[in-house]
Protein backbone atom coordinates (compact mmCIF):
# COMPACT_ATOMS: atom_id res chain seq x y z
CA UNK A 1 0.00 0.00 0.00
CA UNK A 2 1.32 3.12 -0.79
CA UNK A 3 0.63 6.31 1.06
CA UNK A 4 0.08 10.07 -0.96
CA UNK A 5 0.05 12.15 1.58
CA UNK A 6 -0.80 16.19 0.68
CA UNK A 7 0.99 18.61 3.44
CA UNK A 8 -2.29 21.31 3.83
CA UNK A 9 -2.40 24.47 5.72
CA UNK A 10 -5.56 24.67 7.50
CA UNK A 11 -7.78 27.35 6.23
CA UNK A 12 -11.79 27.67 7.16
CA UNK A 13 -12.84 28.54 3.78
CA UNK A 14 -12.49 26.27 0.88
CA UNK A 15 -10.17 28.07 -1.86
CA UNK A 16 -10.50 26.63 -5.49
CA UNK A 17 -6.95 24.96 -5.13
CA UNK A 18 -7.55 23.44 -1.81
CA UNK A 19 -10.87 21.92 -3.23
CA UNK A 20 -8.64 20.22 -6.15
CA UNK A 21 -6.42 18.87 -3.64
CA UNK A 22 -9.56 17.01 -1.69
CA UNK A 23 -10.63 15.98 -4.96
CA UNK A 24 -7.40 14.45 -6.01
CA UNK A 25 -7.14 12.92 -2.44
CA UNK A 26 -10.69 11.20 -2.81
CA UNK A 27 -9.96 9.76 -5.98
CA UNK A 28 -6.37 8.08 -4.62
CA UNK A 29 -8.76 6.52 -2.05
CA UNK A 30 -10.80 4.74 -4.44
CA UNK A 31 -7.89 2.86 -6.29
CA UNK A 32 -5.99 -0.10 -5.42
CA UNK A 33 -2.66 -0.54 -3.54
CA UNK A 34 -3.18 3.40 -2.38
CA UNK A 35 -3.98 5.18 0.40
CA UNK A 36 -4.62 9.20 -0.10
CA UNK A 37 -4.55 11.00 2.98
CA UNK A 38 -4.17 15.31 4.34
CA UNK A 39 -1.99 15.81 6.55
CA UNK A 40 -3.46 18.72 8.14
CA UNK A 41 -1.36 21.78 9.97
CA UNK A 42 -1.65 24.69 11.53
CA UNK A 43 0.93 27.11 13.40
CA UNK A 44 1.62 26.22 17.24
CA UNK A 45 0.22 28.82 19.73
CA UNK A 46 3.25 30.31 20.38
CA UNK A 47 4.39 30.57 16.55
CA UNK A 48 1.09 32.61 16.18
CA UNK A 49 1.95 34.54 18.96
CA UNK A 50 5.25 35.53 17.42
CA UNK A 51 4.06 36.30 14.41
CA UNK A 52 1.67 38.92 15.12
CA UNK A 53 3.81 40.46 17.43
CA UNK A 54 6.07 40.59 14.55
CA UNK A 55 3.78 42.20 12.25
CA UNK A 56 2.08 44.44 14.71
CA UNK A 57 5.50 45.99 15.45
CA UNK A 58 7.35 45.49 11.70
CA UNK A 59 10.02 43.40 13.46
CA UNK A 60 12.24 41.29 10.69
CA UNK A 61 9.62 42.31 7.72
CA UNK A 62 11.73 40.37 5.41
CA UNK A 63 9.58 37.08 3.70
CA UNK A 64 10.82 34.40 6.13
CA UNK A 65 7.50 31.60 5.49
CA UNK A 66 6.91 28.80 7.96
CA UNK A 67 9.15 26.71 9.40
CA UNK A 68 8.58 23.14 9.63
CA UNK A 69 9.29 23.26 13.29
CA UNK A 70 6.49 26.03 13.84
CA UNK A 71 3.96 22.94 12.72
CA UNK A 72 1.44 20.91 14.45
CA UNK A 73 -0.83 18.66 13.32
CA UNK A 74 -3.97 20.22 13.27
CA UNK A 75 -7.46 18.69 15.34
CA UNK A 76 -10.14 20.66 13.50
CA UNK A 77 -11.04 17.43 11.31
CA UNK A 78 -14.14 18.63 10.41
CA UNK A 79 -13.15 20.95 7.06
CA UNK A 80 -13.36 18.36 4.69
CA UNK A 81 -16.53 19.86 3.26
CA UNK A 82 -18.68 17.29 1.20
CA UNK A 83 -15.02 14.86 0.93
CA UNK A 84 -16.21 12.27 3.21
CA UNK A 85 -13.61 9.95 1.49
CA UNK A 86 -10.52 11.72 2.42
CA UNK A 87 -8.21 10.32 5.12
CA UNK A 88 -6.14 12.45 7.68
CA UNK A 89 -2.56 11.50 8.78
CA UNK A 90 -1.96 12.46 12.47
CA UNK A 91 1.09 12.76 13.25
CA UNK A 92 4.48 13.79 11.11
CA UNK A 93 6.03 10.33 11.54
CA UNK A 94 6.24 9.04 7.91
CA UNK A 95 7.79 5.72 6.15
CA UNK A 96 10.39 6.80 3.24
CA UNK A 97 9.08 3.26 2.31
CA UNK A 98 5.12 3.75 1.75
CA UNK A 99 4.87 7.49 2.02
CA UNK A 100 4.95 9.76 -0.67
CA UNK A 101 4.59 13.40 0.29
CA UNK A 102 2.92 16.21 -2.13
CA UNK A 103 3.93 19.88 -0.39
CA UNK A 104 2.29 23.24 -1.63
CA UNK A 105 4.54 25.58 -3.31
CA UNK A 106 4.21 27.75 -0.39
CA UNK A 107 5.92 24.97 1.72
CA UNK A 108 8.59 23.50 -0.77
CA UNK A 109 11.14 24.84 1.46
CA UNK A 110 10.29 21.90 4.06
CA UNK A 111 11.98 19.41 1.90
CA UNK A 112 15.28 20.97 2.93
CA UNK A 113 14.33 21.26 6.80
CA UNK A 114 12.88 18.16 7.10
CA UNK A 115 12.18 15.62 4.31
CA UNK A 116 15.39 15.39 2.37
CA UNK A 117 17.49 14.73 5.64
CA UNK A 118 15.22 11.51 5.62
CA UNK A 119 15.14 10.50 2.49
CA UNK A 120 11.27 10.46 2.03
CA UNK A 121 10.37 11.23 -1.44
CA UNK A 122 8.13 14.18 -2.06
CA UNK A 123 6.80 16.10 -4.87
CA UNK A 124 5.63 19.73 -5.00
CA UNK A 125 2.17 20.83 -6.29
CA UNK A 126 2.44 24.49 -7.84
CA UNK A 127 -1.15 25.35 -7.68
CA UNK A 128 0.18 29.27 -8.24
CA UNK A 129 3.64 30.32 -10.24
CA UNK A 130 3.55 33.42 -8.22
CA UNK A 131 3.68 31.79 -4.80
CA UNK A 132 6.87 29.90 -5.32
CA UNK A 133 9.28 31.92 -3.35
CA UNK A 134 7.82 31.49 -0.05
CA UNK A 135 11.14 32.71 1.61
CA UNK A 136 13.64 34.83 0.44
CA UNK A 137 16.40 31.79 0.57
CA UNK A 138 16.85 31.32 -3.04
CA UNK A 139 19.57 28.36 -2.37
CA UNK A 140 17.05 26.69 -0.22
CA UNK A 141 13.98 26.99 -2.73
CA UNK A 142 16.85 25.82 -5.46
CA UNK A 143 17.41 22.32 -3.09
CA UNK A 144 13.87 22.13 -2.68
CA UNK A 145 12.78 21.90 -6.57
CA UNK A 146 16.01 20.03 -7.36
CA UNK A 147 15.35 17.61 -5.52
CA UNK A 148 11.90 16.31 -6.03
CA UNK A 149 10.74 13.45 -8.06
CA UNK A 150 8.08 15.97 -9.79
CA UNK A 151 6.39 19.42 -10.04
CA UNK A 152 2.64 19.21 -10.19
CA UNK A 153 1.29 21.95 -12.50
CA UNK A 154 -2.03 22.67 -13.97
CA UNK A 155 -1.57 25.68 -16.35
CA UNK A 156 0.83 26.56 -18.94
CA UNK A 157 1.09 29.85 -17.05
CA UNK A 158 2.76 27.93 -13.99
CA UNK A 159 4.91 25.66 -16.18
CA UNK A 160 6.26 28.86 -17.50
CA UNK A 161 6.91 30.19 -13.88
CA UNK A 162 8.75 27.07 -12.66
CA UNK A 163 10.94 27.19 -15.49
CA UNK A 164 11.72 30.62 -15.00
CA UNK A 165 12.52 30.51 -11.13
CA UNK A 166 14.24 26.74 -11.15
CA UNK A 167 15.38 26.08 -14.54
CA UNK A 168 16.96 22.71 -13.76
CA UNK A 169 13.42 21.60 -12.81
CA UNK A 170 11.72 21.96 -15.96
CA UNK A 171 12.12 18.00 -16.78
CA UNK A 172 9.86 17.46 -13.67
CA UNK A 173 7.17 19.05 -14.41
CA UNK A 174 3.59 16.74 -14.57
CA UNK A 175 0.41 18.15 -16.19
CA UNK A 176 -2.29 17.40 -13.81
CA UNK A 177 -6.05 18.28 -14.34
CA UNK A 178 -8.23 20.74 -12.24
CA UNK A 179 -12.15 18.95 -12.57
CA UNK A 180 -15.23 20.75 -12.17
CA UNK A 181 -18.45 19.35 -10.87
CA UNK A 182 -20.14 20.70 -13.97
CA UNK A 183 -23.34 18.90 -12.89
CA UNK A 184 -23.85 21.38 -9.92
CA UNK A 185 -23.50 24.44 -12.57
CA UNK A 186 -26.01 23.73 -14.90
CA UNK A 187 -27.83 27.29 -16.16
CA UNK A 188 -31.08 28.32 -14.99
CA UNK A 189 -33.42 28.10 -17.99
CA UNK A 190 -34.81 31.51 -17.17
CA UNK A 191 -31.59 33.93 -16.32
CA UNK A 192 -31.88 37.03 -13.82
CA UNK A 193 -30.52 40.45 -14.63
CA UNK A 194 -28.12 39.61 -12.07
CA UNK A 195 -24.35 40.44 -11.87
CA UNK A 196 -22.37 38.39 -9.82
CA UNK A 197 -18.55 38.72 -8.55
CA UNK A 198 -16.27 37.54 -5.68
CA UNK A 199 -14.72 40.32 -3.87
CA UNK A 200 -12.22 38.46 -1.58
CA UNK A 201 -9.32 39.64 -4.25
CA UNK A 202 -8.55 43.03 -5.42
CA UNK A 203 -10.79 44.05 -3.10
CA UNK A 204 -10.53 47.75 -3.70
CA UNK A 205 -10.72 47.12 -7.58
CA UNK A 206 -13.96 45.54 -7.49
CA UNK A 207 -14.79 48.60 -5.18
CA UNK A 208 -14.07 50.81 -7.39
CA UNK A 209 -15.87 49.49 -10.55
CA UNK A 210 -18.96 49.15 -8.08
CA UNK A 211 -19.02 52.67 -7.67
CA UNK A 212 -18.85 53.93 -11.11
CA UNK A 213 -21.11 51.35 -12.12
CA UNK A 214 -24.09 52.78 -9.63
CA UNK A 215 -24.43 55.69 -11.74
CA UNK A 216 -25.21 54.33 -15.03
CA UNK A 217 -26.93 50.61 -14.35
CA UNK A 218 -30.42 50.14 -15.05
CA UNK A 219 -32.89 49.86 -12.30
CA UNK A 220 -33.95 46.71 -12.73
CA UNK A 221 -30.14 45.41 -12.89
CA UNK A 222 -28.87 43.78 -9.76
CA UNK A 223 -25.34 43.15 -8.50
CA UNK A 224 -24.61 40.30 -5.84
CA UNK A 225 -21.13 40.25 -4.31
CA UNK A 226 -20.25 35.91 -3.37
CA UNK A 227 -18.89 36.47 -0.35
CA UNK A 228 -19.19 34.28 3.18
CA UNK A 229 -21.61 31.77 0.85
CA UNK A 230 -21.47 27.86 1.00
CA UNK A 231 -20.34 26.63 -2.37
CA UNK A 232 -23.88 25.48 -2.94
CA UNK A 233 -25.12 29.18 -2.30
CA UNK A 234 -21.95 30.23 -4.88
CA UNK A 235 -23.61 28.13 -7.23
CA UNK A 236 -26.67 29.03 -6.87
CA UNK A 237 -26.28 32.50 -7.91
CA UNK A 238 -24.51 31.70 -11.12
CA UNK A 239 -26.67 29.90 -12.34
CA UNK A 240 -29.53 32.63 -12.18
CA UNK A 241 -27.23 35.45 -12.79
CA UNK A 242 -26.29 36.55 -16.68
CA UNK A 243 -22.78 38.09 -15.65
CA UNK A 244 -19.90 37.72 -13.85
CA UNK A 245 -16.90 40.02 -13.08
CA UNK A 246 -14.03 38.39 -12.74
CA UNK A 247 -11.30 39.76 -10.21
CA UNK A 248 -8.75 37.15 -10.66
CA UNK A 249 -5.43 38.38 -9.19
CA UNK A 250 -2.13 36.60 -9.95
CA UNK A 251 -2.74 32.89 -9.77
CA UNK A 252 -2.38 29.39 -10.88
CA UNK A 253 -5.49 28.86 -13.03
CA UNK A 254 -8.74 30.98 -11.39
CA UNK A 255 -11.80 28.46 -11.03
CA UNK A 256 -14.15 30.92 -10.53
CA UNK A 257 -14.56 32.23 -14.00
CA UNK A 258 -14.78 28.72 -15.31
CA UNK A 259 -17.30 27.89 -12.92
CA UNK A 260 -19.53 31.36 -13.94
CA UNK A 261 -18.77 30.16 -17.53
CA UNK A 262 -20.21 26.92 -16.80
CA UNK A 263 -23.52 27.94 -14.83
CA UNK A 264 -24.11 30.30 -18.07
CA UNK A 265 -22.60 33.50 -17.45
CA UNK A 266 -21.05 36.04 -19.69
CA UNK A 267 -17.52 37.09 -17.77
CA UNK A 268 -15.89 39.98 -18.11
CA UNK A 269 -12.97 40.93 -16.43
CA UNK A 270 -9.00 40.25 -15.38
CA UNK A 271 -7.58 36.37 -16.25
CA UNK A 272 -5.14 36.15 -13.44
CA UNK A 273 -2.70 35.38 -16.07
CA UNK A 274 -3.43 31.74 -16.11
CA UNK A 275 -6.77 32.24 -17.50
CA UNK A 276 -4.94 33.54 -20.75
CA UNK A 277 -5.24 29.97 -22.04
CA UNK A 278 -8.81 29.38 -21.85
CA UNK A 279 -9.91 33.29 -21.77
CA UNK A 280 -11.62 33.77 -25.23
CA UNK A 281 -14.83 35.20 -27.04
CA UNK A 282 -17.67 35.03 -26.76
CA UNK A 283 -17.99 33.76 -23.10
CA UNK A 284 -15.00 35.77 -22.13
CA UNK A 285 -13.54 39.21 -22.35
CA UNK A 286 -10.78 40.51 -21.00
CA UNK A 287 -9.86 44.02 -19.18
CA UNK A 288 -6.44 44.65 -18.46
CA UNK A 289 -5.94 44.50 -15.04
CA UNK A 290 -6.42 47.90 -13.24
CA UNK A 291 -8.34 49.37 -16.09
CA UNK A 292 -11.37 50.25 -14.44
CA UNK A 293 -13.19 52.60 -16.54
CA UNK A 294 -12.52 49.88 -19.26
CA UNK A 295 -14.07 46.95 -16.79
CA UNK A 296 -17.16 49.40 -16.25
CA UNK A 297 -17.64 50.05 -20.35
CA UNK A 298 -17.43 46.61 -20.91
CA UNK A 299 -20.02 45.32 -18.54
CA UNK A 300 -22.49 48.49 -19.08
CA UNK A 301 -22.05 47.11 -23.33
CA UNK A 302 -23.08 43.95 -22.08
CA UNK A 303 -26.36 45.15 -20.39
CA UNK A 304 -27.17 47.47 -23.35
CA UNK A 305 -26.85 44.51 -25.63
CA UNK A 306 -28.17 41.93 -23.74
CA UNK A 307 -28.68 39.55 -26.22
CA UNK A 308 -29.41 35.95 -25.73
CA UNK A 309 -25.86 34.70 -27.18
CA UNK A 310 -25.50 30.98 -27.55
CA UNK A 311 -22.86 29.79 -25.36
CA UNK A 312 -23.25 26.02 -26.14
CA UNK A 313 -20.01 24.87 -28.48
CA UNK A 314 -17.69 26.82 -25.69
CA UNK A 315 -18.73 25.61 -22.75
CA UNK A 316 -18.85 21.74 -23.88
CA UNK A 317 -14.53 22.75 -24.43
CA UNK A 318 -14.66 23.85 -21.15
CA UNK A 319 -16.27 20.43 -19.46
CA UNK A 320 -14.41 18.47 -21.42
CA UNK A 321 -10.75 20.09 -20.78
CA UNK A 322 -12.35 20.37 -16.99
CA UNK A 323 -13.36 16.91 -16.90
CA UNK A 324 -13.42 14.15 -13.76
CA UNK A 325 -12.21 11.74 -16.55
CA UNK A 326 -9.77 13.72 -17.67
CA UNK A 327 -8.37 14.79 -13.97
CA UNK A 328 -8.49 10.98 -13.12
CA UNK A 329 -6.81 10.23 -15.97
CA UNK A 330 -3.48 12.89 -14.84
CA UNK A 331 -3.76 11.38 -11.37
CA UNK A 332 -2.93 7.62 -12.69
CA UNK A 333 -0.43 8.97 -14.65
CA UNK A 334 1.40 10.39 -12.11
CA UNK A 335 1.07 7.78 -9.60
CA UNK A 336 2.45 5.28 -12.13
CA UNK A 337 5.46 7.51 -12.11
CA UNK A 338 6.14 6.74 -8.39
CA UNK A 339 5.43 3.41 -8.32
């Protein structure tokens, strides 16, 4: 039996990425001869402590990350949303034998504090090329990448920024495939003038478009911020709404725009870079990022002309490339790899 164990931050709120890794996690647990588990974490007490000390009082500002020794497992078990096949490992006592570790980009650096002085394998999963440089020790981050059996990627965008940052790592790289429960995001036959958006990123962009938009949307237009909502809520409003605006900062490969796409909606808005190689007409249309008057023209066009445009041919591209089938299929090719 071999163990794939995914090193996870604990967070309340389930981000897009974090949601891939249950998914990936799940599936593990249904094959043969393999055991997926999370191995939970969260900062000790006093690392916490520290830390906000630190910040409240700009002491050592410089980008330091986490250090493997301010870890603990963490007990709050119960943030697996609807994953009720996913496994926790509960303690950080691992067999170089049957484990197999999978760290975040945000924690390759453990693999020089901890997991290369053992001699357990471990491969990293870039879910964002912009995250890689946790700390500011390049030579660390170097022995990190160097050193694993494989990258995990799921954009072009991220291939691009591993190559860039560890060149010597570019052989590593495996294409794995974010899926989307396109089942749940089926469009409402009957669409609301609704305008939907998430405004946990760029925050004070999606402000500001807000308030020139006031001025000049029709009355009986509505606009609906996703914020503090269950994913079944998220999904619930877009599939009534018509539009979303996307806010995508620099990332991996944004979900939610594929996800708006999916439930029906016209997005408008920033790609997050990633989103470059899905991002086209006529479900999508870009606005360079910090171009608000731009963002405000484009959605106040698409209320003016709101036309019933036929999104069909596009969105079957998108559930295929976004497929369970195809996302299973990436899993058992990497997993042969390390058998």
């Amino acid at each position: 039996m071999k163990n794939i164990i995914f090193l996870l931050d604990l967070e309340k709120k389930p981000s897009g990425g974090r949601k891939i890794i249950y998914q990936f996690c799940s599936y593990i647990n249904t094959l043969k001869n393999y055991k997926g588990l999370i191995c939970l974490v969260e900062k000790k007490r006093i690392n916490k402590l520290i830390t906000s000390i630190k910040k409240k009082f700009k002491i050592n500002t410089q980008k330091t990350g986490w250090e493997f020794t301010d870890l603990k497992i963490s007990n709050k078990k119960k943030l697996n949303w609807d994953s009720s096949k996913v496994n926790f490992k509960n303690s950080f006592i691992f067999d170089k034998e049957k484990d197999f570790i999978i760290l975040p980009e945000i924690f390759a650096h453990f693999a020089t504090e901890y997991f290369l002085e053992k001699k357990i394998p471990y491969a990293i999963f870039v879910q964002n090329g912009y995250a890689i440089f946790p700390i500011n020790d390049k030579q660390k981050l170097n022995l990190a990448y160097n050193n694993a059996k494989f990258i995990l990627s799921y954009s072009k965008d991220i291939d691009e920024c591993v190559f860039k940052a560890f060149p010597n790592s570019k052989n590593k790289i495996l294409k794995v495939v974010p899926a989307i429960n396109h089942a749940k995001l089926t469009p409402n036959k009957t669409k609301e003038n609704l305008i939907t958006y998430m405004p946990r990123k760029l925050a004070k962009h999606s402000e500001l478009v807000l308030s020139f938009l006031k001025t000049h949307l029709p009355k009986n237009w509505k606009i609906k911020p996703l914020d503090n909502l269950t994913e079944k809520e998220v999904f619930y409003n877009l599939k009534k709404s018509k539009l979303f605006m996307s806010f995508s900062e620099l990332e991996g490969l944004g979900m939610p725009p594929i996800e708006a796409a999916l439930a029906g909606n016209k997005v408008i808005g920033y790609t997050g870079e990633a989103g470059k190689e899905y991002w086209s007409l006529p479900i999508f249309k870009e606005v360079k990022n910090g171009n608000i008057k731009k963002f405000c023209d484009e959605v106040l066009h698409f209320i003016r002309n709101n036309k019933s445009t036929n999104f069909n041919k596009q969105r079957k591209v998108l559930l295929k490339k976004y497929s369970m089938a195809n996302q299973e299929k990436s899993i058992l090719n990497f997993l042969k790899k390390i058998s």
